[in-house]
PDB file of N, CA and C in Angstrom:
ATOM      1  N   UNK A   1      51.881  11.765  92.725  1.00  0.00           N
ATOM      2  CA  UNK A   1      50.866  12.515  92.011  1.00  0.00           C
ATOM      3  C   UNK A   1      51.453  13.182  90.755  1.00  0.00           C
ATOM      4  N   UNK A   2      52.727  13.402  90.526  1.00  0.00           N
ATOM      5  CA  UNK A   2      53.442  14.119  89.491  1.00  0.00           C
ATOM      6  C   UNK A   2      53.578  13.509  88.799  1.00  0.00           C
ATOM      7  N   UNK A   3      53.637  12.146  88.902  1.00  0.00           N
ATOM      8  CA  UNK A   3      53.903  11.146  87.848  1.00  0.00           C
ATOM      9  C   UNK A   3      53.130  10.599  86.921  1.00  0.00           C
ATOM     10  N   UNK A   4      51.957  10.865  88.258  1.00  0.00           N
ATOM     11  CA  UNK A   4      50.441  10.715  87.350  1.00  0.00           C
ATOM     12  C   UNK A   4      50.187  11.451  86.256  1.00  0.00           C
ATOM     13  N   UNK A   5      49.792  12.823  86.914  1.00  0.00           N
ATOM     14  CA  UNK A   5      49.845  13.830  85.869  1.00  0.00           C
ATOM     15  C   UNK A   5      50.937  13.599  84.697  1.00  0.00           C
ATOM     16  N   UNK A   6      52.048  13.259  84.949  1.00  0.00           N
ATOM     17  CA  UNK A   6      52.870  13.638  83.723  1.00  0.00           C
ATOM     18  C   UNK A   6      52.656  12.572  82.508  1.00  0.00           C
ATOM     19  N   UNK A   7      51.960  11.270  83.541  1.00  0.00           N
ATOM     20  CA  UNK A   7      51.411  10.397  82.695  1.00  0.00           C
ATOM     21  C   UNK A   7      50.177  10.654  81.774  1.00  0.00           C
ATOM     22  N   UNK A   8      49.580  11.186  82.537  1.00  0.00           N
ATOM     23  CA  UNK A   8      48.301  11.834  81.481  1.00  0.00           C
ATOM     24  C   UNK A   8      48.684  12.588  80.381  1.00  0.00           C
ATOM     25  N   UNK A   9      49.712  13.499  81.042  1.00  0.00           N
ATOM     26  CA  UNK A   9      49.669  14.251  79.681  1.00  0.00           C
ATOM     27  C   UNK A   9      50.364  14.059  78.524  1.00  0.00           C
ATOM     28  N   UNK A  10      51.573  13.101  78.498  1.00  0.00           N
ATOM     29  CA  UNK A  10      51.959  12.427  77.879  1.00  0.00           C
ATOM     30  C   UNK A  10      51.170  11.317  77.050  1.00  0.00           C
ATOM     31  N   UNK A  11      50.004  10.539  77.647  1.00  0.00           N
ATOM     32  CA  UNK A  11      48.954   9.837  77.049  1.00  0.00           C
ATOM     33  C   UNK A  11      47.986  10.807  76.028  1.00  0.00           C
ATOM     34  N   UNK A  12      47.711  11.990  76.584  1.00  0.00           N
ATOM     35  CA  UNK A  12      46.982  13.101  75.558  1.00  0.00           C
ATOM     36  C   UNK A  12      47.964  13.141  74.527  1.00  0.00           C
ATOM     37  N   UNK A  13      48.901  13.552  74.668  1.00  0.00           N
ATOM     38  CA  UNK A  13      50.213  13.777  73.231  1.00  0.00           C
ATOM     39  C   UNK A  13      49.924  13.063  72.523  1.00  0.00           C
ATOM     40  N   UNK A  14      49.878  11.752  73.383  1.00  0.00           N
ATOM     41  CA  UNK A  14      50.726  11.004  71.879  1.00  0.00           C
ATOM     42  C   UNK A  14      49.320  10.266  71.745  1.00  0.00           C
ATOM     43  N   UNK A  15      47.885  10.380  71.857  1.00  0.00           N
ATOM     44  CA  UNK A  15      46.567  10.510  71.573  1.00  0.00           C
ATOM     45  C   UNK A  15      46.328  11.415  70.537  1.00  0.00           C
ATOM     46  N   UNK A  16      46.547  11.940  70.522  1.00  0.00           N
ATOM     47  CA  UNK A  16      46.263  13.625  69.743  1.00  0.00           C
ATOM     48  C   UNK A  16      47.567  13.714  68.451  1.00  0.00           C
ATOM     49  N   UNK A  17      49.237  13.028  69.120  1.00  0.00           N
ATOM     50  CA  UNK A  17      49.487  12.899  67.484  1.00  0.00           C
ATOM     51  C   UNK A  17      48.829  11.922  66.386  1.00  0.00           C
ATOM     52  N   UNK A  18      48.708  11.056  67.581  1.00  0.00           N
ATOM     53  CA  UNK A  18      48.426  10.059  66.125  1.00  0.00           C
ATOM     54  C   UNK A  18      47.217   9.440  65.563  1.00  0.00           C
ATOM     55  N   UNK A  19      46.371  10.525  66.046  1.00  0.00           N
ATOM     56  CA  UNK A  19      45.194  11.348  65.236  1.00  0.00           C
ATOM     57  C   UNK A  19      45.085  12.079  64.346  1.00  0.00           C
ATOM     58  N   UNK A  20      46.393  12.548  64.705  1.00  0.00           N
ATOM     59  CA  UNK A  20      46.815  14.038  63.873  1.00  0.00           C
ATOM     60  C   UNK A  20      47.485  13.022  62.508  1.00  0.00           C
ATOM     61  N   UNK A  21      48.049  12.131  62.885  1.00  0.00           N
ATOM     62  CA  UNK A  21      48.944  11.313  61.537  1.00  0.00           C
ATOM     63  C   UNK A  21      48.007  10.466  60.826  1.00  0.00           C
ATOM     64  N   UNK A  22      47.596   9.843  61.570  1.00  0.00           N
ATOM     65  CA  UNK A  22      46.448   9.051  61.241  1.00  0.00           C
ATOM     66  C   UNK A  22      45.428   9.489  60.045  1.00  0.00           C
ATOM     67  N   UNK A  23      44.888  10.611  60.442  1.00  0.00           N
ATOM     68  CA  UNK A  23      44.111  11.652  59.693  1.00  0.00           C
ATOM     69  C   UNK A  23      44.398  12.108  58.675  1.00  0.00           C
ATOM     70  N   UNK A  24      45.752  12.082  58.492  1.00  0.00           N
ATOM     71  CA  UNK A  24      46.584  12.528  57.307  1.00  0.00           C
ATOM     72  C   UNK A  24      46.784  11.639  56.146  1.00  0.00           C
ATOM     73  N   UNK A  25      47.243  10.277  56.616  1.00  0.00           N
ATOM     74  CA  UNK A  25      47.225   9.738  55.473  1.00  0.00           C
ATOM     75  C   UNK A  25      45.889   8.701  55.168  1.00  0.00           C
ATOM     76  N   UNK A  26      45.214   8.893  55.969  1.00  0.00           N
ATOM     77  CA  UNK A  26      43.935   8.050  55.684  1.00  0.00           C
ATOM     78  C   UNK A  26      43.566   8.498  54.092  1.00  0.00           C
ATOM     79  N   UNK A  27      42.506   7.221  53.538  1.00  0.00           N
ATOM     80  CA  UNK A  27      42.340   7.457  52.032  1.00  0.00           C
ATOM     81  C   UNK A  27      40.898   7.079  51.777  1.00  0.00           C
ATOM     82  N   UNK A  28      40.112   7.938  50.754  1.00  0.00           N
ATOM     83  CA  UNK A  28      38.594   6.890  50.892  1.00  0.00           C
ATOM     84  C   UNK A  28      39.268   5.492  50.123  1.00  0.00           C
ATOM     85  N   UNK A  29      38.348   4.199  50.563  1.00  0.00           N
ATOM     86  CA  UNK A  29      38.519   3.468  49.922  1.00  0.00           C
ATOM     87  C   UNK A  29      38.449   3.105  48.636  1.00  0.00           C
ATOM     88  N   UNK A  30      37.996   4.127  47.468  1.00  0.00           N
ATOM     89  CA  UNK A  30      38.070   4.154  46.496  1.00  0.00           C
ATOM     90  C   UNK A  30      39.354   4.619  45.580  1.00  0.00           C
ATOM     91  N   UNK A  31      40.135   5.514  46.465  1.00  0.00           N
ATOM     92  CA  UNK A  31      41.275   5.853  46.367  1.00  0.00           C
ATOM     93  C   UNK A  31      42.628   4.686  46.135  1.00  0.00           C
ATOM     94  N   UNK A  32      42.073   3.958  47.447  1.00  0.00           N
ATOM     95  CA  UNK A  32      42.842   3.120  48.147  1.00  0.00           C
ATOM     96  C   UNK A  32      43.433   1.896  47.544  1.00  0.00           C
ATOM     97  N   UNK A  33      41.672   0.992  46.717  1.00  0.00           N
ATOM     98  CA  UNK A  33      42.079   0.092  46.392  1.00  0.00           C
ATOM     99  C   UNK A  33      41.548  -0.005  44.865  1.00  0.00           C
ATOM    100  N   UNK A  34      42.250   0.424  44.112  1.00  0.00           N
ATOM    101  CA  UNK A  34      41.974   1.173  42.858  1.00  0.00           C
ATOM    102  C   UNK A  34      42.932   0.688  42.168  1.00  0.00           C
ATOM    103  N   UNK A  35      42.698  -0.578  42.684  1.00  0.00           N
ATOM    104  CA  UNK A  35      43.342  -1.991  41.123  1.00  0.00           C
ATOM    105  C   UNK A  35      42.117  -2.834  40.486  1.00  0.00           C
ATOM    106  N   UNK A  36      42.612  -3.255  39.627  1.00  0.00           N
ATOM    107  CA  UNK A  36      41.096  -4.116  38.890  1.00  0.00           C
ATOM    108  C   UNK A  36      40.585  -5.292  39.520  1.00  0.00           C
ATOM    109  N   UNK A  37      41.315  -5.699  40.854  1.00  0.00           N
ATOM    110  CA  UNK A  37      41.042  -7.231  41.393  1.00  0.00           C
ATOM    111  C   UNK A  37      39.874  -6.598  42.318  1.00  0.00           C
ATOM    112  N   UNK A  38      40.033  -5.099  42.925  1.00  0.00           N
ATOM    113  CA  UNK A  38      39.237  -4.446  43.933  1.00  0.00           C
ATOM    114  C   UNK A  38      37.553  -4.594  43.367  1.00  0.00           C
ATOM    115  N   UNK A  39      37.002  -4.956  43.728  1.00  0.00           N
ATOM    116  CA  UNK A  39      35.465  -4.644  43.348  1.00  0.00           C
ATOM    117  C   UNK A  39      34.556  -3.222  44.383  1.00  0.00           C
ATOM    118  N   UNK A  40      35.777  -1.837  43.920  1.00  0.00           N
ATOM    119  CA  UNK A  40      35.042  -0.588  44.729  1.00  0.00           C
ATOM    120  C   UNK A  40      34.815  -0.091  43.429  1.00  0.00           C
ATOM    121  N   UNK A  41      33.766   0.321  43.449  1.00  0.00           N
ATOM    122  CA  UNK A  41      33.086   0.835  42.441  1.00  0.00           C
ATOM    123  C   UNK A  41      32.999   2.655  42.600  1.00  0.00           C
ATOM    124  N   UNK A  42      31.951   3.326  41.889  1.00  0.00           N
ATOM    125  CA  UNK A  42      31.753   4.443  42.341  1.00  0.00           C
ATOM    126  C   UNK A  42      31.073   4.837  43.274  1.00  0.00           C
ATOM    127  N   UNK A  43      31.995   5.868  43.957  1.00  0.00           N
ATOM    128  CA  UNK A  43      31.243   5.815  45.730  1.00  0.00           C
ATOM    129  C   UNK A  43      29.955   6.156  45.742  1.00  0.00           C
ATOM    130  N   UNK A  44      29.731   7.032  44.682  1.00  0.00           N
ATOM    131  CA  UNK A  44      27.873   6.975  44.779  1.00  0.00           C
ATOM    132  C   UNK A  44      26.960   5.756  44.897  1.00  0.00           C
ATOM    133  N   UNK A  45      27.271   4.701  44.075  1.00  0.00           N
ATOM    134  CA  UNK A  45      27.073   3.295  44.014  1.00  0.00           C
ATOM    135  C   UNK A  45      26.985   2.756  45.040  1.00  0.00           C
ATOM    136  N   UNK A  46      28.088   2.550  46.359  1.00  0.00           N
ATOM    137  CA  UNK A  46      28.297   1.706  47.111  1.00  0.00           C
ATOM    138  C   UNK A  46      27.570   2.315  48.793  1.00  0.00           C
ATOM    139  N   UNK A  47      28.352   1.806  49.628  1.00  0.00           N
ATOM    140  CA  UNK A  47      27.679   2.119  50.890  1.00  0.00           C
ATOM    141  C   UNK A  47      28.449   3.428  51.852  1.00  0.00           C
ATOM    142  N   UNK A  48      29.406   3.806  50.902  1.00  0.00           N
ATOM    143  CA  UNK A  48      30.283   4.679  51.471  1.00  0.00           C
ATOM    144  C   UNK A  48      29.223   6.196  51.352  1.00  0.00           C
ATOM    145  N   UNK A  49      30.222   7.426  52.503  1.00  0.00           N
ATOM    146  CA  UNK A  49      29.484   8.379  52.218  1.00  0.00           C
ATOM    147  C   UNK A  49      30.819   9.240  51.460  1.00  0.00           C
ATOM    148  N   UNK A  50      30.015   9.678  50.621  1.00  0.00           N
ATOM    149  CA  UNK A  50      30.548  10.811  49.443  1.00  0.00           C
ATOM    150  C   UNK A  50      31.473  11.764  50.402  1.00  0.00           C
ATOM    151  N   UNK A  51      32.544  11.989  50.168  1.00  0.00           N
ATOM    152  CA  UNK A  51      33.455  12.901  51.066  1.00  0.00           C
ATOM    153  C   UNK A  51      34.124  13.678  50.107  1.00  0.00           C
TER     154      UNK A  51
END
């Protein structure tokens, strides 16, 4: 049963970091791909929501 638990909570950790990292470097896609081959336009324009 200890092992369990220690398994869970170890699965929350490292759930929750890399959410936490994840979150961080995420980019809108306008940011992202913001070379001239990209066809992202202005986010008002497209289907994205304004952030």
């Amino acid at each position: 049963m200890k092992a369990f638990l220690a398994a869970l909570l170890v699965a929350a950790f490292v759930a929750v970091g890399t959410a936490v990292f994840l979150g961080g470097i995420q980019q809108q896609s306008s940011a992202a791909f913001s070379t001239g081959g990209a066809r992202v336009g202005d986010p008002g324009n497209n289907l994205m929501v304004p952030g």
